[in-house]
N, C-alpha and C. Protein backbone atom coordinates (compact mmCIF):
# COMPACT_ATOMS: atom_id res chain seq x y z
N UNK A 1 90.86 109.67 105.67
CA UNK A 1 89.75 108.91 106.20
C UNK A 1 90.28 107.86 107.16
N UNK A 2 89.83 107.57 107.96
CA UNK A 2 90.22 106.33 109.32
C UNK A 2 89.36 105.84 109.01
N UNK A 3 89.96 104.36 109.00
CA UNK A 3 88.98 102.94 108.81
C UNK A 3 89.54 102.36 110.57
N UNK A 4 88.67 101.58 111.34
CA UNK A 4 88.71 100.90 111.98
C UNK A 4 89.44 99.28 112.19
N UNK A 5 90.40 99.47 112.41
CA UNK A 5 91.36 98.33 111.45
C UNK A 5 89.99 97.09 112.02
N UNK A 6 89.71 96.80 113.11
CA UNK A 6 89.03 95.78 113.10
C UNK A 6 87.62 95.36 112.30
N UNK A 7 87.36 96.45 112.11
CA UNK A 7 86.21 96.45 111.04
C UNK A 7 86.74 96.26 109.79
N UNK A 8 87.80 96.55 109.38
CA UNK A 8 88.35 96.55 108.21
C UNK A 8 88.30 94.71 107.86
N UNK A 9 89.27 94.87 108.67
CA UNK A 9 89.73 92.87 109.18
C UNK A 9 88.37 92.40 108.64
N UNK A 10 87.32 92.26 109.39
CA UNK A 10 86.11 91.63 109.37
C UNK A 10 85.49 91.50 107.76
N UNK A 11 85.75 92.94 107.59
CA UNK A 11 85.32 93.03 106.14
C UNK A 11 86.23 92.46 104.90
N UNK A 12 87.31 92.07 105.32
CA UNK A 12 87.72 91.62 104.19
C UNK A 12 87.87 90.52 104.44
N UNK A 13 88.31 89.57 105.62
CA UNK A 13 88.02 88.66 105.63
C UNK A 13 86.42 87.75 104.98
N UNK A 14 85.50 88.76 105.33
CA UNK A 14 84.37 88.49 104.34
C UNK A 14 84.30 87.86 103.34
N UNK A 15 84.88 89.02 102.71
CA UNK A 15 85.21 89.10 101.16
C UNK A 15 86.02 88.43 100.75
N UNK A 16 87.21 87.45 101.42
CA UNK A 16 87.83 86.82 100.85
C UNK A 16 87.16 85.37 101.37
N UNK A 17 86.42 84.80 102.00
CA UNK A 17 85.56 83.73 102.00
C UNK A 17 84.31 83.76 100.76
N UNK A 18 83.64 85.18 100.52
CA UNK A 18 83.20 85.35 99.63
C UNK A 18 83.73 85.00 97.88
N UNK A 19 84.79 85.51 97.30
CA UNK A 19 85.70 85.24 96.38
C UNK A 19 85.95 83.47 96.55
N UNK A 20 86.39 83.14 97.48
CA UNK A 20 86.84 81.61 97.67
C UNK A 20 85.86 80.47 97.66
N UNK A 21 84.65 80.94 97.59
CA UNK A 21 83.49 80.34 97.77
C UNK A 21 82.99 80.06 96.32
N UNK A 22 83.30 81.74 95.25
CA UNK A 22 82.89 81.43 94.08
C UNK A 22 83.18 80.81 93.31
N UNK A 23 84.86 80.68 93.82
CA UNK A 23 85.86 80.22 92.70
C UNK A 23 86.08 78.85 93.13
N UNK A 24 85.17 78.29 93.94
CA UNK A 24 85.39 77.04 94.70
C UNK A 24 87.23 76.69 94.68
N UNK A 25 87.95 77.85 95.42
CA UNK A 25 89.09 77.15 95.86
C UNK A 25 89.45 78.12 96.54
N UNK A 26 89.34 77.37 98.06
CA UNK A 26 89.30 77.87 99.23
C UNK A 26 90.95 78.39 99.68
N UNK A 27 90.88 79.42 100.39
CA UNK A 27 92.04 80.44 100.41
C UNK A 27 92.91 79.44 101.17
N UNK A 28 92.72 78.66 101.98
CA UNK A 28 94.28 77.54 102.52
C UNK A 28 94.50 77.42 101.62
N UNK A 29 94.52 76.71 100.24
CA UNK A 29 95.14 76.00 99.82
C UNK A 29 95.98 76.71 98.57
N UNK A 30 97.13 76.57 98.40
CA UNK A 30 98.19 77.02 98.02
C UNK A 30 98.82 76.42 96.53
N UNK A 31 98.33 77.45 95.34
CA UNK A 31 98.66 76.54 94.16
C UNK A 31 100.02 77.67 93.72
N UNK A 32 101.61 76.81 93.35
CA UNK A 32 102.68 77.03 92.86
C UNK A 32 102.92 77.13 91.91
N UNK A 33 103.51 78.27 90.95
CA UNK A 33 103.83 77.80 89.45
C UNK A 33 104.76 76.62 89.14
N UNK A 34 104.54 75.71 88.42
CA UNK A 34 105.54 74.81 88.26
C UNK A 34 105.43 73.48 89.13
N UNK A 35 105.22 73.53 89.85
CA UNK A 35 105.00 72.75 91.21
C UNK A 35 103.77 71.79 91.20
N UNK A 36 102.71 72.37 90.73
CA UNK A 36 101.45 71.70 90.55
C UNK A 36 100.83 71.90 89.64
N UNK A 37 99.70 71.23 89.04
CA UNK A 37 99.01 71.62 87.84
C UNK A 37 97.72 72.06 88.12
N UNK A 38 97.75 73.20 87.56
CA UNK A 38 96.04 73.93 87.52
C UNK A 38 95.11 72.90 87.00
């Protein structure tokens, strides 16, 4: 099957604003084991 990489892009980018939205913690930000506390 061929996916359209740019459509692809679009769509998951979606979906990962979607996910980041629910979990109120937005995909910049960068949590470390050890490093920081959940």
């Amino acid at each position: 099957t061929y996916f359209n990489p740019l459509l692809h892009l679009a769509v998951m980018r979606e979906y990962g604003n979607q996910i980041a939205e629910a979990r109120q913690h937005p995909l910049t930000m960068r949590r470390y084991m050890w490093k920081l506390s959940y």
